[in-house]
C-alpha atoms as a PDB file:
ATOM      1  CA  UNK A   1     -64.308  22.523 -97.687  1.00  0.00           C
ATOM      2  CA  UNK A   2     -64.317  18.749 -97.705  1.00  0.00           C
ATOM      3  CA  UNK A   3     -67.278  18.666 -95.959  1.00  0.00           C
ATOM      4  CA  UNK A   4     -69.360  20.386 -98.917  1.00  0.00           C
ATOM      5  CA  UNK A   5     -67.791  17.806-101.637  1.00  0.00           C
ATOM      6  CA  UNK A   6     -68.594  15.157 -99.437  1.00  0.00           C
ATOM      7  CA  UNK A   7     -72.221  14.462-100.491  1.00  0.00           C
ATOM      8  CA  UNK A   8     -70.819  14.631-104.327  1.00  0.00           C
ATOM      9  CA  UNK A   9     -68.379  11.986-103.480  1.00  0.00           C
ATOM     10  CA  UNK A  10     -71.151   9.194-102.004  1.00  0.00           C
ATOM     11  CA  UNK A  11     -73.255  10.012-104.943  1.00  0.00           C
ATOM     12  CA  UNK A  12     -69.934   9.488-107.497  1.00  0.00           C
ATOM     13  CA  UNK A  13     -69.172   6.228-106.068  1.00  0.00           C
ATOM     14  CA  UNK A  14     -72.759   4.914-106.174  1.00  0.00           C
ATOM     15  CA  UNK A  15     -73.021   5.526-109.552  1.00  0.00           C
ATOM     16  CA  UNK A  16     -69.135   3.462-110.333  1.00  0.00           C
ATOM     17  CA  UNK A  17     -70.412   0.939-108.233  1.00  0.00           C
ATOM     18  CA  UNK A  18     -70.588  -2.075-110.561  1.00  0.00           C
ATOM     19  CA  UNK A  19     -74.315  -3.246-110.333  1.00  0.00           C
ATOM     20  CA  UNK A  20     -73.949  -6.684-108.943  1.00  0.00           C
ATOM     21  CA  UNK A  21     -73.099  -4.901-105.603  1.00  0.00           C
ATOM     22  CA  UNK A  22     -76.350  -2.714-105.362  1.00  0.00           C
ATOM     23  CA  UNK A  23     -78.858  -5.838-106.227  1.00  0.00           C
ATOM     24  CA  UNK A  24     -78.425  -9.003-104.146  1.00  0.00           C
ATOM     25  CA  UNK A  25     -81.892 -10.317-104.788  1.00  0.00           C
ATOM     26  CA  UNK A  26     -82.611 -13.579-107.108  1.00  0.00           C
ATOM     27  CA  UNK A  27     -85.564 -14.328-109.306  1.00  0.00           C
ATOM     28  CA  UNK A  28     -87.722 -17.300-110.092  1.00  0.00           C
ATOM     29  CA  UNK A  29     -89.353 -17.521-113.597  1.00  0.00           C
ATOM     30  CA  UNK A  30     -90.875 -20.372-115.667  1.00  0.00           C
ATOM     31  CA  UNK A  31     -93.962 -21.547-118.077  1.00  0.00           C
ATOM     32  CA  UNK A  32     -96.797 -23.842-116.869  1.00  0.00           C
ATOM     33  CA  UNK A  33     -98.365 -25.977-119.068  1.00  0.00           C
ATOM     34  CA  UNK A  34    -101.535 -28.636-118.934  1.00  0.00           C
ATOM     35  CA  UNK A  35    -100.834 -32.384-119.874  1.00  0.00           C
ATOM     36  CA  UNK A  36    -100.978 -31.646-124.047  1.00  0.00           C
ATOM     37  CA  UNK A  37     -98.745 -28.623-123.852  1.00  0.00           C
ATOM     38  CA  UNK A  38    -101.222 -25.673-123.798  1.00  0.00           C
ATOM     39  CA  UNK A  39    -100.160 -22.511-121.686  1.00  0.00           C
ATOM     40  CA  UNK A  40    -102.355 -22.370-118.016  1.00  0.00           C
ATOM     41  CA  UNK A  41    -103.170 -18.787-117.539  1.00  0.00           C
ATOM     42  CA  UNK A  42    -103.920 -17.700-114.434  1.00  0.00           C
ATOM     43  CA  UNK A  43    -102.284 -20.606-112.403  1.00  0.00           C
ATOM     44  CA  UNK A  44    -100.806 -19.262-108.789  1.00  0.00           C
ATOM     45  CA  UNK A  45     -97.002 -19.616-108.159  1.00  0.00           C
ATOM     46  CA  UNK A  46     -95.825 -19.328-104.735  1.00  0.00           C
ATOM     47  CA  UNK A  47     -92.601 -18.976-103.257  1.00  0.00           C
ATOM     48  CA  UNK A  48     -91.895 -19.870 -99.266  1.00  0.00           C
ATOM     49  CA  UNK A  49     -88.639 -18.263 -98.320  1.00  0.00           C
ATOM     50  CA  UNK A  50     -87.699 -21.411 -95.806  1.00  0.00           C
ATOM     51  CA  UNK A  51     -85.705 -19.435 -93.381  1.00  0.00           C
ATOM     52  CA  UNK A  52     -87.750 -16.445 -93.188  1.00  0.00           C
ATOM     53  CA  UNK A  53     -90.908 -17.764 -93.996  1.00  0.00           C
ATOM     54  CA  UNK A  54     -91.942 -14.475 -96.169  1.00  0.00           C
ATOM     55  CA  UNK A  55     -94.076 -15.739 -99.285  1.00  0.00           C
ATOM     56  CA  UNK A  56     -94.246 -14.249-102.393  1.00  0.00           C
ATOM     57  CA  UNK A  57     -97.212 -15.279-105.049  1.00  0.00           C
ATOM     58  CA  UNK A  58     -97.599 -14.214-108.909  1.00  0.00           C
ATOM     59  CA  UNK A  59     -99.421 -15.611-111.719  1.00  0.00           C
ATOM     60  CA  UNK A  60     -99.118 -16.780-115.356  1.00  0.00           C
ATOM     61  CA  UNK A  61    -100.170 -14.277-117.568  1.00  0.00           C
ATOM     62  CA  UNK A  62    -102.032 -15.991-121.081  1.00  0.00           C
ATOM     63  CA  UNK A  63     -98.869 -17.597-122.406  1.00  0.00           C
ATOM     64  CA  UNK A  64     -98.354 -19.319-118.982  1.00  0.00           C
ATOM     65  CA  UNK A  65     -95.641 -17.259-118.428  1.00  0.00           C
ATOM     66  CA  UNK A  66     -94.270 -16.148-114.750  1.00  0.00           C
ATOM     67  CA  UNK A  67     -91.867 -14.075-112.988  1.00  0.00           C
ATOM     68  CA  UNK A  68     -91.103 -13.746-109.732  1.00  0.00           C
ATOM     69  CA  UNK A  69     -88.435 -11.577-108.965  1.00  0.00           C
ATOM     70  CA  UNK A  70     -86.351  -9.506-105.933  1.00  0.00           C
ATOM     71  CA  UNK A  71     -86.305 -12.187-104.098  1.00  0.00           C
ATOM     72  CA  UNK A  72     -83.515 -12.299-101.380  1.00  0.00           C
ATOM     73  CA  UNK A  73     -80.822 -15.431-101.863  1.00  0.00           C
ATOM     74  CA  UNK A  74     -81.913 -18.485 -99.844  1.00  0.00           C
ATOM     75  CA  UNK A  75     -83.939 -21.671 -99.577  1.00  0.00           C
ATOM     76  CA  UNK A  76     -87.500 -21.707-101.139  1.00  0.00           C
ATOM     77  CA  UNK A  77     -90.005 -24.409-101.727  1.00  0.00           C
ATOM     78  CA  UNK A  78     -92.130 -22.799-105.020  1.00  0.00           C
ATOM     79  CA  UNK A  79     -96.150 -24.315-105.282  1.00  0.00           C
ATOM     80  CA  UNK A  80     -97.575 -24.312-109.219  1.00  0.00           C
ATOM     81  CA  UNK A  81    -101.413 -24.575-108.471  1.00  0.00           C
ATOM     82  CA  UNK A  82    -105.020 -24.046-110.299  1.00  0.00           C
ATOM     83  CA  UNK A  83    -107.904 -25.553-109.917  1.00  0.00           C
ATOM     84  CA  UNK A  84    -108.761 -28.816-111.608  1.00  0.00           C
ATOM     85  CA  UNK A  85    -105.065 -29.397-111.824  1.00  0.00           C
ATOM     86  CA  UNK A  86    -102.720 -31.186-109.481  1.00  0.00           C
ATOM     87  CA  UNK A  87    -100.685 -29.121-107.379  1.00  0.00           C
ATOM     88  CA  UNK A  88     -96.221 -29.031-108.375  1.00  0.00           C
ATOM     89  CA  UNK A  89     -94.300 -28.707-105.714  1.00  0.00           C
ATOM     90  CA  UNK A  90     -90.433 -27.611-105.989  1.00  0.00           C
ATOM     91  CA  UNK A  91     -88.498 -28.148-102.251  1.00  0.00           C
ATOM     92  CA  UNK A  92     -85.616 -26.485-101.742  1.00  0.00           C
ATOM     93  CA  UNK A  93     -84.778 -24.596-104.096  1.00  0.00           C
ATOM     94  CA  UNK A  94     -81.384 -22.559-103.521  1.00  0.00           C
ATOM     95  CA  UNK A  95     -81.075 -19.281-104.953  1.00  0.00           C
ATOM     96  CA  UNK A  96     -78.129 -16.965-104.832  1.00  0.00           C
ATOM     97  CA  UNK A  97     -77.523 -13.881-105.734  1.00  0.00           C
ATOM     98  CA  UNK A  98     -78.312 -12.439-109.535  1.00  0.00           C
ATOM     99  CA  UNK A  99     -79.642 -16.000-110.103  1.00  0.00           C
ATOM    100  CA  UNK A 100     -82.113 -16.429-112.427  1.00  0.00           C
ATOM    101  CA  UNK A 101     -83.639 -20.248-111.539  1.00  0.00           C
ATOM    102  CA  UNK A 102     -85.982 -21.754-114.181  1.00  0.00           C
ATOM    103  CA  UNK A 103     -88.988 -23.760-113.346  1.00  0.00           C
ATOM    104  CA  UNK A 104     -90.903 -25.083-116.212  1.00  0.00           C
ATOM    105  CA  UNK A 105     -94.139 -27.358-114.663  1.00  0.00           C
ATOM    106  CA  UNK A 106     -96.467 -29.464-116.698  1.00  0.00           C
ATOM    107  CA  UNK A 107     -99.636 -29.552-114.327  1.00  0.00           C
ATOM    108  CA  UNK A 108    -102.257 -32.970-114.463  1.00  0.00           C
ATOM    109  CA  UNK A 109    -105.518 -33.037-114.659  1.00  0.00           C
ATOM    110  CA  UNK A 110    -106.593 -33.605-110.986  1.00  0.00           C
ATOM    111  CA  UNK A 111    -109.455 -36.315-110.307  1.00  0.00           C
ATOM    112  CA  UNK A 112    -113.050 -34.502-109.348  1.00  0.00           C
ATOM    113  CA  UNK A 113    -114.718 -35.749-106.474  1.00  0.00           C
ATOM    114  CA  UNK A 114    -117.790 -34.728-105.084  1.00  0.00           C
ATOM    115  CA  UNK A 115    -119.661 -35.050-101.896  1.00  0.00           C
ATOM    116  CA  UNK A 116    -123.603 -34.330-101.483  1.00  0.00           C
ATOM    117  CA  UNK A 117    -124.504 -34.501 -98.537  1.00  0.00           C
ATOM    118  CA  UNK A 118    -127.928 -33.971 -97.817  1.00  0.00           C
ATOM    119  CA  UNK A 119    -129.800 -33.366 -94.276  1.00  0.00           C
ATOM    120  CA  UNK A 120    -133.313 -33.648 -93.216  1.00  0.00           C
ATOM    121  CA  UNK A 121    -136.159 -35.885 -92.142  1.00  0.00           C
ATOM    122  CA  UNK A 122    -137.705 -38.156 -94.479  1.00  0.00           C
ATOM    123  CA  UNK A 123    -141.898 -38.068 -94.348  1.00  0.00           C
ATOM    124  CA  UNK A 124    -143.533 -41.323 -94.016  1.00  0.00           C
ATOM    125  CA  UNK A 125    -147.098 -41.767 -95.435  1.00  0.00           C
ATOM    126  CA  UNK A 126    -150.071 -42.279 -92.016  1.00  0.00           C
ATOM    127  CA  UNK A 127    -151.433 -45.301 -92.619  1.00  0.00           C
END
């Protein structure tokens, strides 16, 4: 008999389990902006779990906005990057369980260089 109830039991419990014990992941969430406050769409955030070295990336939707989240507690360096902007880097960056850590960036205009390089023989007029 208690074998049939025991299933019932497990599944009772689960659902009185308070809901800090079922999720023990973190999340990392913030707005990226360019030097004069506008929202960056489409910049790449990454996250570098420094123990494990899993990665997870995202990306700011129109408003700039991102979200990163079920991300298991630890250590994590976060890169904010887009092209023609300078790269943010966040190192070590502790999360803990249910944490929510914020991580507002304000990205610079990055300097553009570029290199032509050209190859070939140069033709001299026969005299």
């Amino acid at each position: 008999m208690i074998k049939r109830f025991a299933p019932w039991v497990f599944l009772l419990l689960l659902f009185c389990m308070p809901r800090s014990a079922l999720s023990q992941t973190a999340s990392i969430t913030g707005t990226v902006k360019d030097s004069t406050g506008a929202a960056v769409p489409k910049a790449k955030i990454t996250s570098h779990n420094r123990a494990t070295s899993a990665a997870r990336s995202t990306i700011t939707d129109d408003s700039g906005i991102y979200r990163i989240t079920s991300l298991p507690p630890g250590n994590y360096d976060v890169v904010i990057e887009k092209a023609g902007f300078k790269t943010v880097e966040y190192s070590s960056v502790v999360l803990t369980v249910d944490h929510v850590q914020n991580l507002d960036a304000t990205l610079a205009p990055s300097s553009v260089t570029e290199k032509v390089t050209v190859t070939g023989e140069s033709v001299l007029p026969s005299i």
